[in-house]
N, C-alpha and C. Protein backbone atom coordinates (compact mmCIF):
# COMPACT_ATOMS: atom_id res chain seq x y z
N UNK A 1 119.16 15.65 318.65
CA UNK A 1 117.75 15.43 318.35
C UNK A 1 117.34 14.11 319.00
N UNK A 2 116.51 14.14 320.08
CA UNK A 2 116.08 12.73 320.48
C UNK A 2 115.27 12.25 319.93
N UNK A 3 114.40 10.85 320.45
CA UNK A 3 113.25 10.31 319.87
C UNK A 3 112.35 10.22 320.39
N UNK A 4 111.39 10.05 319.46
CA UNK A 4 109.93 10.33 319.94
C UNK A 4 109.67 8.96 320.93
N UNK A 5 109.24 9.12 322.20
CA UNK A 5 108.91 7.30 322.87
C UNK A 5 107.88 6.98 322.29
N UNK A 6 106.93 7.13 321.78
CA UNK A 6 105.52 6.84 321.07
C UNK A 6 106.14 6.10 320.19
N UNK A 7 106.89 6.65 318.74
CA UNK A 7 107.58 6.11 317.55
C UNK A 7 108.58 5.04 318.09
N UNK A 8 109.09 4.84 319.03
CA UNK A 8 110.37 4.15 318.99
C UNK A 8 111.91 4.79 318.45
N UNK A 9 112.78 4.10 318.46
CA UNK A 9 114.41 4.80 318.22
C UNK A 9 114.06 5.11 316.75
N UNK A 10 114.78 6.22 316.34
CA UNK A 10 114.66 6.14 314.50
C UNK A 10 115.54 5.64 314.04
N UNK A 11 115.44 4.87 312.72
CA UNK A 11 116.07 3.72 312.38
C UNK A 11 117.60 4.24 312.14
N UNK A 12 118.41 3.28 311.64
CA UNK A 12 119.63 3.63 311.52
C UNK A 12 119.75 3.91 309.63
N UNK A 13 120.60 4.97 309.67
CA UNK A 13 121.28 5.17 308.37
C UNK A 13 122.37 4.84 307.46
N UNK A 14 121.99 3.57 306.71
CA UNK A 14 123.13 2.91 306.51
C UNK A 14 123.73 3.76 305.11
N UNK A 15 125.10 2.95 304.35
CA UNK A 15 125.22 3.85 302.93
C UNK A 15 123.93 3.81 301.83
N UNK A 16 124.15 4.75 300.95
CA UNK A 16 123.38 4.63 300.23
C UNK A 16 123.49 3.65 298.97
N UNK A 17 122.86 2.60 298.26
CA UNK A 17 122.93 1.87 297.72
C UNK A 17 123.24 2.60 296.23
N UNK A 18 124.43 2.07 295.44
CA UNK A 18 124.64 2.47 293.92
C UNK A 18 124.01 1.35 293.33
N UNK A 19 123.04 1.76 292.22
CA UNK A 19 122.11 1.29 291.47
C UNK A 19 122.79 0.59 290.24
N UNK A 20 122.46 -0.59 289.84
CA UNK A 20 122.94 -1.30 289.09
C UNK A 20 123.66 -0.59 287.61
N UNK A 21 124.20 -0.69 286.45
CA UNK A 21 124.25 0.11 285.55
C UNK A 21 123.60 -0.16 284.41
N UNK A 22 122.72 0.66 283.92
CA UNK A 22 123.46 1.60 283.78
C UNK A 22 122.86 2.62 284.45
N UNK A 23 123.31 3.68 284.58
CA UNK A 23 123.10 4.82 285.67
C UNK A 23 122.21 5.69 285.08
N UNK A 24 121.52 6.47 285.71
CA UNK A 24 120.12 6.94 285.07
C UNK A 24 120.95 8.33 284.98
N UNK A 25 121.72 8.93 285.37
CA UNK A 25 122.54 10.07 285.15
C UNK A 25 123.44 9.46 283.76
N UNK A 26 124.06 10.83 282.91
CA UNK A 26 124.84 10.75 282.06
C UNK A 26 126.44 10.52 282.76
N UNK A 27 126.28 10.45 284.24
CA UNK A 27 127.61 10.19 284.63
C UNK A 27 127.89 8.84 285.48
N UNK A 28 128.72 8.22 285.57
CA UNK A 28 128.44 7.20 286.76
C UNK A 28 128.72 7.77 288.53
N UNK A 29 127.72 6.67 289.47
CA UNK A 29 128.18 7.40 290.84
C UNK A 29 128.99 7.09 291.48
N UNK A 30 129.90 7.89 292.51
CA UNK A 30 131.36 7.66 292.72
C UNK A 30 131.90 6.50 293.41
N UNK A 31 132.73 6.26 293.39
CA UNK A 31 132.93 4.78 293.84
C UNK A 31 134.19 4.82 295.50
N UNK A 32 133.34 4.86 296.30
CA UNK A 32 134.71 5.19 297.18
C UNK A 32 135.26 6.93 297.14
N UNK A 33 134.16 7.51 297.18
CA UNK A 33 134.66 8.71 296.96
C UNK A 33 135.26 8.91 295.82
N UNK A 34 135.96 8.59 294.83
CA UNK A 34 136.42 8.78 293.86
C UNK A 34 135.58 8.30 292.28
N UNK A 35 135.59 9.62 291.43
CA UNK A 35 135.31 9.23 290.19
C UNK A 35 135.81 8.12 289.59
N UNK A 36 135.08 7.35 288.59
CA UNK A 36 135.24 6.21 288.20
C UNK A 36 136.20 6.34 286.75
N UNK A 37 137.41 5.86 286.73
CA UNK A 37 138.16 5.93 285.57
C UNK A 37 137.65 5.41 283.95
N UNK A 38 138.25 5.61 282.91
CA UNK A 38 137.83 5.01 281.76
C UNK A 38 137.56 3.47 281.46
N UNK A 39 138.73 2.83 282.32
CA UNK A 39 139.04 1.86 282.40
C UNK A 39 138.18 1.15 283.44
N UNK A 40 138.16 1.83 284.56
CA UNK A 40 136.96 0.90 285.46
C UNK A 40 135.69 1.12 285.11
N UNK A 41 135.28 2.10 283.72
CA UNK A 41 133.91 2.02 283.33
C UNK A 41 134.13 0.52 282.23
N UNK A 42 134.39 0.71 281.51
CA UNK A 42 134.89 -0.24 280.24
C UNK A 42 135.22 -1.40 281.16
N UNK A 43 135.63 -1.69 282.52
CA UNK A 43 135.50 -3.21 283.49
C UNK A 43 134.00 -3.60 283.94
N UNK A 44 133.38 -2.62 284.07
CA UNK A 44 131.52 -2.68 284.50
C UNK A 44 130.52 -3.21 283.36
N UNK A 45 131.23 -2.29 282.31
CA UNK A 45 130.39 -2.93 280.99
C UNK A 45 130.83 -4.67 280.07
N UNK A 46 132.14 -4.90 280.32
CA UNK A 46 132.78 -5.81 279.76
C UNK A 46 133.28 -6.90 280.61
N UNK A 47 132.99 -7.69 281.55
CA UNK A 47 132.90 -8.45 282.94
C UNK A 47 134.34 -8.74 281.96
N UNK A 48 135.64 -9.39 282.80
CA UNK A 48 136.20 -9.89 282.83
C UNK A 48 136.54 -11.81 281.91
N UNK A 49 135.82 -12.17 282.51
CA UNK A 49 135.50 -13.40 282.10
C UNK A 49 135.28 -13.73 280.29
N UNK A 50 134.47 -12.72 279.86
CA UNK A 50 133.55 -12.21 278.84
C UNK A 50 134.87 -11.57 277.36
N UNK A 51 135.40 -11.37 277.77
CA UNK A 51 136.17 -10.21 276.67
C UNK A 51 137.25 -11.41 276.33
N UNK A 52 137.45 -11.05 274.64
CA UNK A 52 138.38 -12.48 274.27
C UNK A 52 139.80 -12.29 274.66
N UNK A 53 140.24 -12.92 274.47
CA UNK A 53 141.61 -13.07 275.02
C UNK A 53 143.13 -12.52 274.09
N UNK A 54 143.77 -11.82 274.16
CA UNK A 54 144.76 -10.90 273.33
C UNK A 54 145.78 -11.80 272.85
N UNK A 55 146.06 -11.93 271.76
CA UNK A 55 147.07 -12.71 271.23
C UNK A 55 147.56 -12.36 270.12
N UNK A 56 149.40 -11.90 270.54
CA UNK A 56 150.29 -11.74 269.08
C UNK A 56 150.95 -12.96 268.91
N UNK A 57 150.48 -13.27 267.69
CA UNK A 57 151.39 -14.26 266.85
C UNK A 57 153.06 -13.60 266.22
N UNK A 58 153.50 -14.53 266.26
CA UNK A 58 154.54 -14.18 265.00
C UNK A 58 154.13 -13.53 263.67
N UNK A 59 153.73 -14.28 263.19
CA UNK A 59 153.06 -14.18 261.31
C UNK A 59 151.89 -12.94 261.64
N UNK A 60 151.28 -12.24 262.57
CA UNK A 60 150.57 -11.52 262.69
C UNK A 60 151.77 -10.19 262.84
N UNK A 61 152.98 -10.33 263.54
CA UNK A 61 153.92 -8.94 263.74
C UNK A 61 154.48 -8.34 261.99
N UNK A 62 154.95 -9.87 261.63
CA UNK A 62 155.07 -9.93 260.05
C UNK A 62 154.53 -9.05 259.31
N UNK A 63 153.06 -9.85 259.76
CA UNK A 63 151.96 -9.41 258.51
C UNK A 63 151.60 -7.83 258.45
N UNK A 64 151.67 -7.25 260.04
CA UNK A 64 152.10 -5.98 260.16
C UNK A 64 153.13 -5.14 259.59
N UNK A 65 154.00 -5.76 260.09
CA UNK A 65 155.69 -5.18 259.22
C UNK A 65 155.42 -5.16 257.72
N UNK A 66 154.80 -6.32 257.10
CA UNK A 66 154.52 -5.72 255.25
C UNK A 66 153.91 -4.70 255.09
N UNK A 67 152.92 -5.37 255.75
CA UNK A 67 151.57 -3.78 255.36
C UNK A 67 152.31 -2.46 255.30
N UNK A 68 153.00 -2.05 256.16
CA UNK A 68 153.98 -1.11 256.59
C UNK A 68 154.47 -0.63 255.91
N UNK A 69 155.23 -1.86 255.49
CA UNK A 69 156.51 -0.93 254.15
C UNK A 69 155.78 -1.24 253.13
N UNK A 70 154.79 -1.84 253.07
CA UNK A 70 154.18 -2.03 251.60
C UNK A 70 153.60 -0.39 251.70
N UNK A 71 152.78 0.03 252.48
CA UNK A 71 152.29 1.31 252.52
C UNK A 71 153.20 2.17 251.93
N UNK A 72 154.37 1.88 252.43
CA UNK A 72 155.68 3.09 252.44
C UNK A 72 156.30 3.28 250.92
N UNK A 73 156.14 2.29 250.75
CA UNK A 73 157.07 1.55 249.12
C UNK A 73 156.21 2.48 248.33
N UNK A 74 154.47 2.09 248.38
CA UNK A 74 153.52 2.67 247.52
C UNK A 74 153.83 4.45 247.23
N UNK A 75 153.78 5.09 248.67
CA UNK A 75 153.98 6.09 248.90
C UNK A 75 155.35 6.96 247.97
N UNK A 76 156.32 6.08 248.35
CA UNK A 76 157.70 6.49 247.87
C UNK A 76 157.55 6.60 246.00
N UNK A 77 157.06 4.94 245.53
CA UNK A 77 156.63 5.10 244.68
C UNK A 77 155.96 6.18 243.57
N UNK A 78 154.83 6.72 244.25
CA UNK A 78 154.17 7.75 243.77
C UNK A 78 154.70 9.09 243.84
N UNK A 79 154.99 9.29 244.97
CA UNK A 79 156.32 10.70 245.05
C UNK A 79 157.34 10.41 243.62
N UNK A 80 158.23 9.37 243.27
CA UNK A 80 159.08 9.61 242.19
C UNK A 80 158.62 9.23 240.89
N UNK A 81 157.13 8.82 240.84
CA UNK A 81 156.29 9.31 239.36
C UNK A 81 156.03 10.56 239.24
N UNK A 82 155.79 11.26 240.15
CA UNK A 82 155.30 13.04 239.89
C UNK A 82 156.69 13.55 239.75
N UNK A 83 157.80 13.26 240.24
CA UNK A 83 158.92 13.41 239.90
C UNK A 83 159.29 13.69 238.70
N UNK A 84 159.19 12.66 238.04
CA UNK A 84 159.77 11.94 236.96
C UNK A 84 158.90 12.72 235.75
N UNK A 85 157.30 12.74 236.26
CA UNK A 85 156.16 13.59 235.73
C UNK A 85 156.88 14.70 235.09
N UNK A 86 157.30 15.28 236.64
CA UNK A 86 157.73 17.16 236.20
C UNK A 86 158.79 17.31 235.28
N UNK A 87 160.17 16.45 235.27
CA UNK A 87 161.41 16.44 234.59
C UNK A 87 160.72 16.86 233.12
N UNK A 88 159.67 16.11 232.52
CA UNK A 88 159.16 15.80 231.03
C UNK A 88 158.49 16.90 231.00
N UNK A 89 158.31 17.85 229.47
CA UNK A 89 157.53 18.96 229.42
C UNK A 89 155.99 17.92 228.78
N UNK A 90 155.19 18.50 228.87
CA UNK A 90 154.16 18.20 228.56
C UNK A 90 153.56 18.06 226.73
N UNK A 91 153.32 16.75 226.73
CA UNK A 91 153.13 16.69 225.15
C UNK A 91 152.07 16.84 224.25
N UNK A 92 152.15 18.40 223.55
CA UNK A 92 150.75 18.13 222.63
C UNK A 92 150.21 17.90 221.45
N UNK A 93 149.60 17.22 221.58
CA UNK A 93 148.53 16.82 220.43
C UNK A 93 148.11 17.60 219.59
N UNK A 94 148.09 19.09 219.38
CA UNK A 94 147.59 20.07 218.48
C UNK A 94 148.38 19.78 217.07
N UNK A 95 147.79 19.76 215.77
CA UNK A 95 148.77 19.67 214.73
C UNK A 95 150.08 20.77 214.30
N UNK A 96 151.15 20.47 213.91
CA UNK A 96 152.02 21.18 213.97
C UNK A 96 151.57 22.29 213.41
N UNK A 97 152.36 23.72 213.76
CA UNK A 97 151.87 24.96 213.33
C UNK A 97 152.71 25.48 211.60
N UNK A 98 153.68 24.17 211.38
CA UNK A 98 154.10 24.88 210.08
C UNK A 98 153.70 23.04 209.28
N UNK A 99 153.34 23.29 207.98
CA UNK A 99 152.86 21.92 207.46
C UNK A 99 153.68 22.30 206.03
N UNK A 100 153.15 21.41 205.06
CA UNK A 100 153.10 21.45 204.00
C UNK A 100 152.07 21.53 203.06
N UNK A 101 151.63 21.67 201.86
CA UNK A 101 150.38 21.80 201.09
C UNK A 101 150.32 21.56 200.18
N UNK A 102 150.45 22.11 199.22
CA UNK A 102 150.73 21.64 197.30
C UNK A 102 151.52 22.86 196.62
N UNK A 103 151.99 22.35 195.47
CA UNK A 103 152.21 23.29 194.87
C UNK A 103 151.62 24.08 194.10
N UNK A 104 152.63 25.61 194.15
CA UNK A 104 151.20 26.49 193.25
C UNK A 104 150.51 26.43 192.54
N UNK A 105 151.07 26.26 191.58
CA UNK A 105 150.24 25.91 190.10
C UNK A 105 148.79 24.73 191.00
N UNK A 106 149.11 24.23 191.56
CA UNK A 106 147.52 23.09 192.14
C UNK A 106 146.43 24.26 192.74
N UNK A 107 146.89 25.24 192.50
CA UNK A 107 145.75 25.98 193.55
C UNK A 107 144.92 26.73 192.13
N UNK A 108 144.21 26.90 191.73
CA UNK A 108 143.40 26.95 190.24
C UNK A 108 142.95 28.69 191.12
N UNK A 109 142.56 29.27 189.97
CA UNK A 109 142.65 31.10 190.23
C UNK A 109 140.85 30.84 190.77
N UNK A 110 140.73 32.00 191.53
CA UNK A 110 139.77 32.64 191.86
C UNK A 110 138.83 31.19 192.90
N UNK A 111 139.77 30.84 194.28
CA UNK A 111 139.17 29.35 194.19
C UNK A 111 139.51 29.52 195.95
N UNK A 112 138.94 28.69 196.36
CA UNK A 112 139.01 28.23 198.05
C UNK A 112 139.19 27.32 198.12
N UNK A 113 140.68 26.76 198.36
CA UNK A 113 140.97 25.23 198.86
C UNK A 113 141.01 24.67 200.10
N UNK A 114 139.87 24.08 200.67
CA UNK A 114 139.07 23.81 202.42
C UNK A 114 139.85 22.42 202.37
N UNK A 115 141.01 21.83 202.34
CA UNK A 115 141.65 21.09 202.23
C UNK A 115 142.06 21.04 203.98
N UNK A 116 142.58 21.99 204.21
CA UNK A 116 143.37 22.22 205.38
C UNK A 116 142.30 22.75 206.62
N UNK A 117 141.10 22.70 206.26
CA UNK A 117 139.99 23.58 207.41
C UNK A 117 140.20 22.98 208.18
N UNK A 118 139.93 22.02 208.42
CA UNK A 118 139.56 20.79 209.51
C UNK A 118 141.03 20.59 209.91
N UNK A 119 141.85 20.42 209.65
CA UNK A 119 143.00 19.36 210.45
C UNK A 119 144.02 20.82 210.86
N UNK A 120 144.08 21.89 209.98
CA UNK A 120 145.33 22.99 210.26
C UNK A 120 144.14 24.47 210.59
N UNK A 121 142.99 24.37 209.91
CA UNK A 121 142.37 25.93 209.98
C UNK A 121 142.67 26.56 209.52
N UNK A 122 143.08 26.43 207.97
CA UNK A 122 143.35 27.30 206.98
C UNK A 122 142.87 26.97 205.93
N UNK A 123 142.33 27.99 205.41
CA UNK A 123 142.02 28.07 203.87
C UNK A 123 143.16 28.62 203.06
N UNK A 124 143.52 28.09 201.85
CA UNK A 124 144.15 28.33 200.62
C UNK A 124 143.23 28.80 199.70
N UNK A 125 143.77 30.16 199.42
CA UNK A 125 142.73 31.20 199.28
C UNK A 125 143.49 31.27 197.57
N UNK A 126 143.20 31.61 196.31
CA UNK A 126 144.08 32.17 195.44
C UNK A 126 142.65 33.06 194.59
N UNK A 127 143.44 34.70 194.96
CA UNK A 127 142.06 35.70 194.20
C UNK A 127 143.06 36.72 194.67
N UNK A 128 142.62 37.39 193.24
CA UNK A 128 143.23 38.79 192.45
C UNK A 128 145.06 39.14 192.66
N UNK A 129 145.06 37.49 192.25
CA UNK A 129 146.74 37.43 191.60
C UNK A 129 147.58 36.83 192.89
N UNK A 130 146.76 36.64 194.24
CA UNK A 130 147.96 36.06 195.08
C UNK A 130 147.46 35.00 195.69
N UNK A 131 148.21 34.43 196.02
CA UNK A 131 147.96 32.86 196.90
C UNK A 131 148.21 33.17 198.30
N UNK A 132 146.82 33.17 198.96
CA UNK A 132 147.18 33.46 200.70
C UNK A 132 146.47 32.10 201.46
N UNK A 133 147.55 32.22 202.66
CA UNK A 133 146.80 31.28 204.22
C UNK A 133 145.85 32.06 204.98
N UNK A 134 144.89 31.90 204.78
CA UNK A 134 143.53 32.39 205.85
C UNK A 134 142.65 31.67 206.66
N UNK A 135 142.85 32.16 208.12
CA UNK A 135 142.21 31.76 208.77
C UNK A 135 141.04 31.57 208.64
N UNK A 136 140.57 30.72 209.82
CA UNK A 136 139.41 30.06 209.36
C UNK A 136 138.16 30.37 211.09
N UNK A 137 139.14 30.99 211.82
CA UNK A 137 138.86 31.36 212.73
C UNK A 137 137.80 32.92 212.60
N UNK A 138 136.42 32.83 212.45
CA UNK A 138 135.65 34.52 212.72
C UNK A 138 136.63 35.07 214.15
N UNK A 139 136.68 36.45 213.16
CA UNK A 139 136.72 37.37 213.97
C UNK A 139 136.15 38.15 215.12
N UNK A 140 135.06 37.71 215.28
CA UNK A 140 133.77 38.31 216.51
C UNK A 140 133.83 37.68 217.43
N UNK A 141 133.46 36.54 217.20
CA UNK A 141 133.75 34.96 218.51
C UNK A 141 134.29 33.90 218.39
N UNK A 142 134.83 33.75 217.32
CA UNK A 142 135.40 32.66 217.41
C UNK A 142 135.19 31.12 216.49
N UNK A 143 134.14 31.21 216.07
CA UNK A 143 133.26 30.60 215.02
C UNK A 143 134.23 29.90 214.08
N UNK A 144 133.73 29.13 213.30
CA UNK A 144 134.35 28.32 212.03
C UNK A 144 133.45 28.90 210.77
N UNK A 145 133.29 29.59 210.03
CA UNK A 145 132.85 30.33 208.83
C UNK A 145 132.66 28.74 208.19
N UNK A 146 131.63 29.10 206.73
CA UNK A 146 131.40 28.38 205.95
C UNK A 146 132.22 28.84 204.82
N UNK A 147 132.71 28.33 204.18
CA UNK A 147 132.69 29.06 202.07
C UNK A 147 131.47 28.44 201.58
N UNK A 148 131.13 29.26 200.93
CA UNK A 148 129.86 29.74 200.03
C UNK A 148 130.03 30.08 198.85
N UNK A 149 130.24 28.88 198.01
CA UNK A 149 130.77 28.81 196.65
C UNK A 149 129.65 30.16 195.82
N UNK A 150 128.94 29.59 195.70
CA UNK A 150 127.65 30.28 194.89
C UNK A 150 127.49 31.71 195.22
N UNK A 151 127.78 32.41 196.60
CA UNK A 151 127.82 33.44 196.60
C UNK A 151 128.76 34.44 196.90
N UNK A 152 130.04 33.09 196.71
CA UNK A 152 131.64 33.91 196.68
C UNK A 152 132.02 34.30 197.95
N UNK A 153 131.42 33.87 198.76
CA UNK A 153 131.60 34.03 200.73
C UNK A 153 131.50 33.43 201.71
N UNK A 154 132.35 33.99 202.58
CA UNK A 154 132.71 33.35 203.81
C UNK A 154 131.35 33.49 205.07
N UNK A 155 130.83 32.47 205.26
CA UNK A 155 129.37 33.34 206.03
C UNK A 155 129.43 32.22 207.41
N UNK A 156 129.28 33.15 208.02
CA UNK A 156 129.40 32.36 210.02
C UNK A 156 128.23 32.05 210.06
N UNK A 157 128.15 30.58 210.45
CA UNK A 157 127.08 29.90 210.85
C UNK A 157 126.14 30.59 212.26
N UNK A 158 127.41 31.70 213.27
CA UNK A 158 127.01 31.58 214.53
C UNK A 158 126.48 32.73 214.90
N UNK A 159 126.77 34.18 213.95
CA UNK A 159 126.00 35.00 214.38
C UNK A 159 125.92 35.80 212.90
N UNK A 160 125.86 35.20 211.94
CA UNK A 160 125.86 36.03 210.72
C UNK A 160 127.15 36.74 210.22
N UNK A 161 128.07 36.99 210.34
CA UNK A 161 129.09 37.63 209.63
C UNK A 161 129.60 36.94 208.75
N UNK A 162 129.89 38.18 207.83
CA UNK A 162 130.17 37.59 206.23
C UNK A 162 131.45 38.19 205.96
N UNK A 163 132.37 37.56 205.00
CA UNK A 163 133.44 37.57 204.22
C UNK A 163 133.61 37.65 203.39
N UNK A 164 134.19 38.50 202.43
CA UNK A 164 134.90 38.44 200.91
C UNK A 164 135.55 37.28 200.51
N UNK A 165 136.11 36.94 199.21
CA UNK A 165 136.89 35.87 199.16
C UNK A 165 138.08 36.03 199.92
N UNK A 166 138.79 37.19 199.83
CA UNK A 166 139.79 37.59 200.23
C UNK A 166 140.32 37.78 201.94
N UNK A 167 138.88 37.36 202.69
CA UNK A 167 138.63 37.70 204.11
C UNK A 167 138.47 38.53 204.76
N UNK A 168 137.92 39.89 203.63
CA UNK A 168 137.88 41.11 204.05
C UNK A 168 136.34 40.91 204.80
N UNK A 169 136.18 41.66 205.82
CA UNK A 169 134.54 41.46 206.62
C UNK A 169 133.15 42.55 205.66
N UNK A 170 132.40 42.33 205.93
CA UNK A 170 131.20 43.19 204.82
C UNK A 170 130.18 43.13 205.51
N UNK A 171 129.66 42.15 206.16
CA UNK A 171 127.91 42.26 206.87
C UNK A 171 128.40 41.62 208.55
N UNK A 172 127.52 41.60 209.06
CA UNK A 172 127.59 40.75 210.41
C UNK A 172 128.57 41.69 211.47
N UNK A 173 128.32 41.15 212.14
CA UNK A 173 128.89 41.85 213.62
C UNK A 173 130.28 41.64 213.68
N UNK A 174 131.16 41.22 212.92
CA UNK A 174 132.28 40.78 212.77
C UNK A 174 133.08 42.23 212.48
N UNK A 175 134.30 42.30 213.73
CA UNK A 175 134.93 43.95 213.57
C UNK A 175 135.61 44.10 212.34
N UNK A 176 137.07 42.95 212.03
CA UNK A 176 137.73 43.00 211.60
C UNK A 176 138.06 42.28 210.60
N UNK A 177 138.44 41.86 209.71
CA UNK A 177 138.74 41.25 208.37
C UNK A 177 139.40 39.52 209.15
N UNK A 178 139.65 38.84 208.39
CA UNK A 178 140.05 37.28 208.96
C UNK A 178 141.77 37.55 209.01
N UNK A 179 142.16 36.69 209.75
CA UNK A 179 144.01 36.94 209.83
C UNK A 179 143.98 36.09 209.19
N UNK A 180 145.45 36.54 208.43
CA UNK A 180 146.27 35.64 207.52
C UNK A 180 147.54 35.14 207.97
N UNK A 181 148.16 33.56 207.41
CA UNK A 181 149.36 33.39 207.96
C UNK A 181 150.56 33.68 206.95
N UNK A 182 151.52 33.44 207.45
CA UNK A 182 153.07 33.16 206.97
C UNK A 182 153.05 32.03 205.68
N UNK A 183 153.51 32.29 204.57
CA UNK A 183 153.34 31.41 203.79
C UNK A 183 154.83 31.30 202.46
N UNK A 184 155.16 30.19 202.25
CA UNK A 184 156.92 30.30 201.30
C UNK A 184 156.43 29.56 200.65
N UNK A 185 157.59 28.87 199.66
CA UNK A 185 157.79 27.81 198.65
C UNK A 185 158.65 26.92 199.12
N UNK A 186 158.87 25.67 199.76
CA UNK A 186 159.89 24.94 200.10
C UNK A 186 161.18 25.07 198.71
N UNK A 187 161.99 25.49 198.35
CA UNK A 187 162.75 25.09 197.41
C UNK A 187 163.17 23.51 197.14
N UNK A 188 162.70 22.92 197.91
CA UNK A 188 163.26 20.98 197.79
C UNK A 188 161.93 20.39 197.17
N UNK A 189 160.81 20.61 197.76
CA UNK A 189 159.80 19.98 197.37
C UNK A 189 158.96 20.51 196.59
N UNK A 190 159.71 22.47 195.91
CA UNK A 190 157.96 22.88 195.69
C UNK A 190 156.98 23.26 196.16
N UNK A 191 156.63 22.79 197.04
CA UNK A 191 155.48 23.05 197.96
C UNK A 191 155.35 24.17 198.83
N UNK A 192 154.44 24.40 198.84
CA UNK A 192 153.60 25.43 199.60
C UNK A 192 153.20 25.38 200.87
N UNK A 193 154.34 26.10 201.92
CA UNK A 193 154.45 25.99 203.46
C UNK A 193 154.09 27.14 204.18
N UNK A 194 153.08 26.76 204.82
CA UNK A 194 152.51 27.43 205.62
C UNK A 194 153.09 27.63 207.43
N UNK A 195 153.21 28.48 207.52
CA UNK A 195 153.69 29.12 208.90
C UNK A 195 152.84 29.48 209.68
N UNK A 196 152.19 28.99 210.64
CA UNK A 196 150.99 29.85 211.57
C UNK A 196 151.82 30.59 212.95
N UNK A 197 152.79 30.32 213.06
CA UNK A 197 153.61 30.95 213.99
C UNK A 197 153.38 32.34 213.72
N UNK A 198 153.24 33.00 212.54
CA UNK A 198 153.49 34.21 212.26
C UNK A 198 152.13 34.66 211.61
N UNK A 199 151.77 35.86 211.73
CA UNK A 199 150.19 36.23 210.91
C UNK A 199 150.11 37.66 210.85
N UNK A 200 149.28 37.85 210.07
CA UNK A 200 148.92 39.50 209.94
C UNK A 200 147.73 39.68 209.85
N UNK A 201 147.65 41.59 209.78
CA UNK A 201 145.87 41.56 210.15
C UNK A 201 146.07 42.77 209.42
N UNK A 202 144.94 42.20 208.05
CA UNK A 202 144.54 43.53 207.16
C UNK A 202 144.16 44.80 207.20
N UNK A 203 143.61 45.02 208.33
CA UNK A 203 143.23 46.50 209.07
C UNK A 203 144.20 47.60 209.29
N UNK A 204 145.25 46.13 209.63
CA UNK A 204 146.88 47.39 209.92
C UNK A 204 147.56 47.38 209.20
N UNK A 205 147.47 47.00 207.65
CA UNK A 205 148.17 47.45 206.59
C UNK A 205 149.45 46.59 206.78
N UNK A 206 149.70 45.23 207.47
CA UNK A 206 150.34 44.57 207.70
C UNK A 206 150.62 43.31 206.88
N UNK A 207 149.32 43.24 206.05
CA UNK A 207 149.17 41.83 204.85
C UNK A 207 150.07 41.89 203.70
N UNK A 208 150.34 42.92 203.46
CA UNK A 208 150.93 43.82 202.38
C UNK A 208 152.36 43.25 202.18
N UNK A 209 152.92 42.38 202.75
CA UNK A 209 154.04 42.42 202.76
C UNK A 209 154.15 41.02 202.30
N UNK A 210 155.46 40.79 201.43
CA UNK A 210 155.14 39.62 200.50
C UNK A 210 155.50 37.58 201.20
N UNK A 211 155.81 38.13 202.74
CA UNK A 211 155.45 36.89 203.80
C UNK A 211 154.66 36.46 203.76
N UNK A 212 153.04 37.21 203.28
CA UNK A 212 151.90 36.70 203.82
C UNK A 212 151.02 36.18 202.04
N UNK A 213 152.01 36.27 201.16
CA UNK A 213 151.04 35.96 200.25
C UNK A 213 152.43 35.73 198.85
N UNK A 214 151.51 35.27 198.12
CA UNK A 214 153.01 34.47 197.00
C UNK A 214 152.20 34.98 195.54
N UNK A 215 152.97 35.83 195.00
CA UNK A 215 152.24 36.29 193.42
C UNK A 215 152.09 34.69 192.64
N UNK A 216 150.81 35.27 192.28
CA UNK A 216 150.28 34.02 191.17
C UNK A 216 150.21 34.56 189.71
């Protein structure tokens, strides 16, 4: 391609100039033909001169080395508490399931002794000649029943079901009669021991049997 003689020679084409940074592209432009490394970007942004100066101390390798095993110690630590955790069965707080109570003669005829509601969930029941452990647990859901001196019954606060003295069921949505527990005479003390380990359920003709109740 020659030149125009009117225009004169056309100028010369030197390189093209790379523009200061930062680069108006998301990439930088190549340097020498070659892409620009991590390191020679991080030299463009951080001049030399500029960046502080690297220094391990002694007491700094140290202070490393604790951290370290202090980390490790912690670690090890906690691994042989869950250890030690699992060896142990787990301890509960529920009150024991066999207690003690009074003796017979203390239980007066035709009577509900709420002595034990709260701490064991039994009533000491004594009507039509026997002394029984009755739950205190409704039968429908689960509820805590009232006694109802005045009208001789057991009546659920939570959905209406009612009880005999005896825990037989009569009104309310309640299927089944109240369970009864396991109940003896300690021969040492007298007393009147209750067993919740063991229970029966009046429906199945299971109360009947002289475990669950002590002639008065």
């Amino acid at each position: 391609m020659s030149s125009d003689p009117q225009q004169g020679p056309a100028p010369a084409v030197g390189p093209r100039e790379v523009p200061a940074w930062p680069s108006p592209w998301p990439y930088d432009y190549a340097v020498e033909g070659k892409a620009r490394t991590p390191a020679q970007k991080v030299e463009r942004l951080v001049p030399p001169e500029t960046r502080p100066p690297v220094t391990t101390t002694r007491r700094g390798l140290f202070g490393a080395a604790a951290a370290g095993w202090g980390a490790f110690a912690a670690a090890g630590g906690v691994g042989s508490l869950a250890v030690v955790r699992f060896l142990f069965p787990n301890v509960s707080f529920e009150p024991p399931q066999q207690f003690h109570t009074k003796a017979v003669g203390e239980f007066g005829a035709e009577s509900v002794d709420e002595t034990y509601k709260e701490t064991h969930g039994v009533w000491m029941v004594n009507t039509g000649g026997k002394l029984m452990a009755i739950s205190t647990v409704c039968t429908h859901l689960g509820c805590t029943p009232n006694w109802q001196a005045g009208d001789q019954k057991f009546k659920c606060p939570c959905h209406g079901s009612g009880y005999y003295i005896n825990g037989v069921n009569f009104e309310g949505p309640t299927p089944r009669p109240l369970e009864r527990f396991h109940l003896f005479v300690d021969p040492v003390t007298n007393q009147v021991v209750v067993d919740k380990t063991r229970k029966c359920q009046v429906e199945q003709g299971t109360c009947e049997v002289r475990d669950f109740y002590i002639p008065v």
